[in-house]
N, C-alpha and C. Protein backbone atom coordinates (compact mmCIF):
# COMPACT_ATOMS: atom_id res chain seq x y z
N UNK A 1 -13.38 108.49 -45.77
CA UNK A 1 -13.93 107.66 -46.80
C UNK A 1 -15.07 108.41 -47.48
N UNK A 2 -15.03 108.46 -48.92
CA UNK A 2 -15.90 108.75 -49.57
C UNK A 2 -17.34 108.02 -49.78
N UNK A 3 -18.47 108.62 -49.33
CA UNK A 3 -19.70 107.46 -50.06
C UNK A 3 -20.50 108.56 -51.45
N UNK A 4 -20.35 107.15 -51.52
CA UNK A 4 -21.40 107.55 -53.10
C UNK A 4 -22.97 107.89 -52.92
N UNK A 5 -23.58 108.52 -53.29
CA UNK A 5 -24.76 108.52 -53.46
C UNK A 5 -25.84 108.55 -55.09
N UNK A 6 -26.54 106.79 -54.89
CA UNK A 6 -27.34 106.96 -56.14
C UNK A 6 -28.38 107.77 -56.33
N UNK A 7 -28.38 108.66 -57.15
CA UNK A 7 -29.77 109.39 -57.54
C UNK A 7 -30.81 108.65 -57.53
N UNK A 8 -32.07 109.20 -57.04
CA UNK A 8 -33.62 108.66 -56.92
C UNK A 8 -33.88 108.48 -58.74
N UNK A 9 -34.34 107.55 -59.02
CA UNK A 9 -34.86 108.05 -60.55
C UNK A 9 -36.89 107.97 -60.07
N UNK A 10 -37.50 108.56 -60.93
CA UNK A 10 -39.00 109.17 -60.62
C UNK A 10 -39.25 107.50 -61.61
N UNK A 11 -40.61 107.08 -60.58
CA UNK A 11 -41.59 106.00 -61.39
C UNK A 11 -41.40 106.35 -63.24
N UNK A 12 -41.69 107.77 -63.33
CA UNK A 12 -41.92 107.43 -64.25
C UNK A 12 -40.84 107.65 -65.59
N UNK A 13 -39.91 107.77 -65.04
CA UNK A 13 -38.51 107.36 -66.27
C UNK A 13 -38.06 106.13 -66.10
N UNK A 14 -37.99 105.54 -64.92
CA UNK A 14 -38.37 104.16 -65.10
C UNK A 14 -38.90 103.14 -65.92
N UNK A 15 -39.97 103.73 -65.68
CA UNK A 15 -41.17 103.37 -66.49
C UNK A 15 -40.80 103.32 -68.24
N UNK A 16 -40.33 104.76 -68.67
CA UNK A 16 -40.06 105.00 -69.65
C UNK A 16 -38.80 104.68 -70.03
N UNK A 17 -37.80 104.69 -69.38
CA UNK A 17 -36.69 103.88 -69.94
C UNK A 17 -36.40 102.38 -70.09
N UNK A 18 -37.70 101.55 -69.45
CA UNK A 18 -38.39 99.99 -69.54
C UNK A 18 -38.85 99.30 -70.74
N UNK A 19 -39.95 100.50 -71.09
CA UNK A 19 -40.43 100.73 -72.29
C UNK A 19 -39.87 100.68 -73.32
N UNK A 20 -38.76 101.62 -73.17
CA UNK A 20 -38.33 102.14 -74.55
C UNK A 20 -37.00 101.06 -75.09
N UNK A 21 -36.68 100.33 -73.57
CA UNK A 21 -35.47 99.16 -74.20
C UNK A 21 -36.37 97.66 -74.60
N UNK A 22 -37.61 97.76 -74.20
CA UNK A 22 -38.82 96.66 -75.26
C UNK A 22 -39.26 96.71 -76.32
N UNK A 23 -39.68 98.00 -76.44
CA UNK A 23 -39.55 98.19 -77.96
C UNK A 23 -38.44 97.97 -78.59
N UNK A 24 -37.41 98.74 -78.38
CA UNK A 24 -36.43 98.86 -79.10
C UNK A 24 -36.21 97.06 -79.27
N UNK A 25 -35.93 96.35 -78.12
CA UNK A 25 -35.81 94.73 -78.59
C UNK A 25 -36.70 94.63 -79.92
N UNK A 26 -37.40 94.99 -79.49
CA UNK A 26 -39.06 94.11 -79.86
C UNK A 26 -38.87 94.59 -81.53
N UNK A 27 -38.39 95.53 -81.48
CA UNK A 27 -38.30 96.20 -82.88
C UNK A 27 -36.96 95.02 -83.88
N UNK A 28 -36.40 95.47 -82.95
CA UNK A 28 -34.66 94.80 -83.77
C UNK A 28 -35.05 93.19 -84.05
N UNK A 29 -35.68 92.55 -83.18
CA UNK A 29 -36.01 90.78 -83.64
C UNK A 29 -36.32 90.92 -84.74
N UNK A 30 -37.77 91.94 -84.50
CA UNK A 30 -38.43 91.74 -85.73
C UNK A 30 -38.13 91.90 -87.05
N UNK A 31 -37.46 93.31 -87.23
CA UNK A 31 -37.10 93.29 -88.45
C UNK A 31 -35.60 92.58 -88.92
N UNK A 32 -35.09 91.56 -87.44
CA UNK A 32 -34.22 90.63 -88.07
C UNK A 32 -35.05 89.35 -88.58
N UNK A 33 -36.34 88.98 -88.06
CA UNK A 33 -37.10 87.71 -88.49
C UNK A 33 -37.62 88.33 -89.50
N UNK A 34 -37.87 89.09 -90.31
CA UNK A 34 -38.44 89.82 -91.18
C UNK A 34 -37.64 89.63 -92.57
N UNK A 35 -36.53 89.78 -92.21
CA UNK A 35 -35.18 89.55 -92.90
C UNK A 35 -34.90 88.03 -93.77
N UNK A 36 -34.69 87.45 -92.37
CA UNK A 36 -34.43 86.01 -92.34
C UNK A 36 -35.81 84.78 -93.15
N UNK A 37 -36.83 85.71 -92.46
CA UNK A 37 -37.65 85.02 -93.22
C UNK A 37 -38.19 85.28 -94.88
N UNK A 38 -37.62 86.61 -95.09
CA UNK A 38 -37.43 86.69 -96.51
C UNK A 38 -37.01 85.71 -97.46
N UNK A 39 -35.73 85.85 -96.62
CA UNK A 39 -34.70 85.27 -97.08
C UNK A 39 -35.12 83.90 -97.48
N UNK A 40 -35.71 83.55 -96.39
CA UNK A 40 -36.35 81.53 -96.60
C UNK A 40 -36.91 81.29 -97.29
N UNK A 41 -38.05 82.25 -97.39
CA UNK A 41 -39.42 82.51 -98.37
C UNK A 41 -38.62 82.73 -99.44
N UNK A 42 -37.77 83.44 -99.86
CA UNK A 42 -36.91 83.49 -101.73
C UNK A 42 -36.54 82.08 -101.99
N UNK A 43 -35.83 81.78 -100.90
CA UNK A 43 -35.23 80.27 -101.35
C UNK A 43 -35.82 79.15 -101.41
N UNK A 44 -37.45 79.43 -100.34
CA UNK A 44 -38.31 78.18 -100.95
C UNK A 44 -39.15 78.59 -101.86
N UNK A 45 -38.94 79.55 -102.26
CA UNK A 45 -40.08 80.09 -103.84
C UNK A 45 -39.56 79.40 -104.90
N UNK A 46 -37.95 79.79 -104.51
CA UNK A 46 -36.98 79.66 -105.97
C UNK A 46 -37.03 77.99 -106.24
N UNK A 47 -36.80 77.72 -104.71
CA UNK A 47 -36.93 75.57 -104.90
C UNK A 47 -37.90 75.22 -105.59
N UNK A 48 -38.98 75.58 -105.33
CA UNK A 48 -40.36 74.76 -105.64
C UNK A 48 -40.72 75.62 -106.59
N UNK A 49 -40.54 76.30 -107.30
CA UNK A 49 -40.58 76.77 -108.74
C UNK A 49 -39.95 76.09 -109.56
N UNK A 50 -38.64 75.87 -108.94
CA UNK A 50 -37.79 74.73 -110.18
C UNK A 50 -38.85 73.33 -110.05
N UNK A 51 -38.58 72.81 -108.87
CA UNK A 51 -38.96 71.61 -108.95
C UNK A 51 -40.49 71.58 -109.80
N UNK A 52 -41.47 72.45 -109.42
CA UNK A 52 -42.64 72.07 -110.15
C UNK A 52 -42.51 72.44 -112.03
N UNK A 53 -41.68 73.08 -112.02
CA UNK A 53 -41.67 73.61 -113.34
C UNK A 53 -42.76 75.09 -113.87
N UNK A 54 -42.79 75.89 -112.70
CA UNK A 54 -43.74 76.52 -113.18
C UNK A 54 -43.50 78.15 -113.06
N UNK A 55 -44.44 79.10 -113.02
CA UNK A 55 -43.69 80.53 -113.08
C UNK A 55 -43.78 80.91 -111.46
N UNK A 56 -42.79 81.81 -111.32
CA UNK A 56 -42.59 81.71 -110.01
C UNK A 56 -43.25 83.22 -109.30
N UNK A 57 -43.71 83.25 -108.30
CA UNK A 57 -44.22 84.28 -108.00
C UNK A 57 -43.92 84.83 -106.07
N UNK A 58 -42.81 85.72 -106.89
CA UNK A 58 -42.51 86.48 -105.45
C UNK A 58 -42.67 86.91 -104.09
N UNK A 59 -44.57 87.28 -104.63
CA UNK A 59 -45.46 87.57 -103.43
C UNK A 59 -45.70 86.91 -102.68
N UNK A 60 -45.19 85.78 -102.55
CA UNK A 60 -45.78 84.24 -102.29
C UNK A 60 -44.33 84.36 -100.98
N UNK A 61 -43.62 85.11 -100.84
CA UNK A 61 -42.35 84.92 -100.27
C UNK A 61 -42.44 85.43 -98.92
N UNK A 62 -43.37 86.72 -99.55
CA UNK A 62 -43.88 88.07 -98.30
C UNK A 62 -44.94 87.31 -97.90
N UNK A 63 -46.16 87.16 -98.23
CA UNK A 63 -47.11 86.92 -97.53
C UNK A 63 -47.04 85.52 -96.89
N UNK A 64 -46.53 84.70 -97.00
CA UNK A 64 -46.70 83.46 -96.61
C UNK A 64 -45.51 82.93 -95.58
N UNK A 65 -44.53 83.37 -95.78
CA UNK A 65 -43.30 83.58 -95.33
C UNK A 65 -42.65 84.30 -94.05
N UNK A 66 -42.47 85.35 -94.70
CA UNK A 66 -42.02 86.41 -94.15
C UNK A 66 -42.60 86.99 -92.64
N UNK A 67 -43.93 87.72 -93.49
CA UNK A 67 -44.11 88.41 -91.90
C UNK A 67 -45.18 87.33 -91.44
N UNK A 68 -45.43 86.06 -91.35
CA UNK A 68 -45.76 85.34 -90.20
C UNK A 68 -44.21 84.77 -89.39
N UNK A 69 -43.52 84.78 -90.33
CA UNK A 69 -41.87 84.82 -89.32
C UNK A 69 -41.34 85.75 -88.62
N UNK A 70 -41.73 86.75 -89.28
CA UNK A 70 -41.48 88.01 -88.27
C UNK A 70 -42.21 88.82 -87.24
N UNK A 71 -43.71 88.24 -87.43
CA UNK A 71 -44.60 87.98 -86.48
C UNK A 71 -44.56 87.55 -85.09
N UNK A 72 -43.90 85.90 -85.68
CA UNK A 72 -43.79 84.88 -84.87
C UNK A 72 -42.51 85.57 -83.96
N UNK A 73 -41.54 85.89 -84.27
CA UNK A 73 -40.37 86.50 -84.22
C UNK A 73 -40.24 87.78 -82.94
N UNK A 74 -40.99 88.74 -83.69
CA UNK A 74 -41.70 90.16 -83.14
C UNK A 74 -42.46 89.30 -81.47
N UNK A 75 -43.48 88.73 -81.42
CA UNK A 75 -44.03 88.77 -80.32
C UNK A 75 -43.12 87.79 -79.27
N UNK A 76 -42.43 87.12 -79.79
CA UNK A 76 -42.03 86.12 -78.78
C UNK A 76 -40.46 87.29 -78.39
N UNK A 77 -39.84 88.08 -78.75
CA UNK A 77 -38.94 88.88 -78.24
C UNK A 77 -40.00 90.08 -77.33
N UNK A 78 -40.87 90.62 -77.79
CA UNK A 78 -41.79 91.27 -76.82
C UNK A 78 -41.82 90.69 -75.53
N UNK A 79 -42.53 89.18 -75.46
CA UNK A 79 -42.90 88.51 -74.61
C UNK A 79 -41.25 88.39 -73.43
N UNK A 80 -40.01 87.86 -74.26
CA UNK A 80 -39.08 87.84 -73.48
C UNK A 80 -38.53 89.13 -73.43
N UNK A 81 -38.68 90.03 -73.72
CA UNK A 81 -38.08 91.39 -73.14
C UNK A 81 -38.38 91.58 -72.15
N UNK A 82 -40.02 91.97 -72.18
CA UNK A 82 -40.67 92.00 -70.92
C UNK A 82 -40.72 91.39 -69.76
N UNK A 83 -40.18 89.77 -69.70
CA UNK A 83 -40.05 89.46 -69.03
C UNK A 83 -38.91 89.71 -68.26
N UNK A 84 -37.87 89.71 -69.36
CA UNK A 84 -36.75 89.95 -68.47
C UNK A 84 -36.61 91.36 -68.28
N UNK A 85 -37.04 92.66 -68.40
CA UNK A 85 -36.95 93.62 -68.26
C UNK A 85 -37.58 93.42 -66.38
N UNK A 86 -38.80 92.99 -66.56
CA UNK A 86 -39.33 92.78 -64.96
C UNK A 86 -38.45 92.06 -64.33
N UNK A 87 -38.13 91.27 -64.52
CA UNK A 87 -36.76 90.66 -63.76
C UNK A 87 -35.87 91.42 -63.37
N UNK A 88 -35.75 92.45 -64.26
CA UNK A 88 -34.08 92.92 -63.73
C UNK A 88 -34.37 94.05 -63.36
N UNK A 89 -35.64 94.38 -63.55
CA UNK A 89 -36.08 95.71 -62.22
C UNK A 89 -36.62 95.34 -60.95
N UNK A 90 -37.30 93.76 -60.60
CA UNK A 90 -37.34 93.64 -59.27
C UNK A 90 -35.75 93.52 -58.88
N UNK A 91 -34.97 92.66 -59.07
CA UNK A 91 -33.49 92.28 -58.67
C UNK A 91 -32.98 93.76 -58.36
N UNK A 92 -33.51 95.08 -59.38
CA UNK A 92 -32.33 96.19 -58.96
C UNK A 92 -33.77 96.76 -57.82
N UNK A 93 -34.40 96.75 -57.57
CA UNK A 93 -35.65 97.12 -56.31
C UNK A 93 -35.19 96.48 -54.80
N UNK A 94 -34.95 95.41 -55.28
CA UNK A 94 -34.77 94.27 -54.03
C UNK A 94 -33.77 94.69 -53.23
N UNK A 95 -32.57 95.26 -54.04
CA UNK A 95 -31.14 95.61 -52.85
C UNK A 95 -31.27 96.86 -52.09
């Protein structure tokens, strides 16, 4: 019978390959809430421009909009990456 043997990986690629799949989350939410909240911010610019009757102003889409959605967006995928990243490195520690 053949046994397998898993390679040791060092603390610190661990470490760094932990890292680098949080960011990478942390990155992709964001610039999907970034997106999305554009997107909301155009379509409630465009609403309430008609409805008030008045000139409409774009900036109003980004700043108000947008990246507090992608903010909001950005930290709460941080927050659950990390968590579950620690999760699923005690679970692979534990066996």
């Amino acid at each position: 019978m053949a046994t397998t043997q898993h390679a040791k990986r060092s603390k610190a690629s661990i470490i760094l390959g932990s890292a680098a799949r949080v960011l990478f989350t942390t990155l992709l939410f964001t610039a999907g809430g970034m997106g999305a909240g554009l997107f909301l911010g155009i379509i409630g610019t465009i609403v309430y421009g008609m409805i008030k009757g008045s000139q409409i102003d774009m900036t109003n889409a980004y700043k108000h909009v947008a990246i507090p959605v992608a903010l909001t967006i950005g930290a709460t995928a941080f927050v659950a990456a990390l968590v579950l990243e620690v999760r699923a490195q005690r679970e692979r520690t534990s066996r």
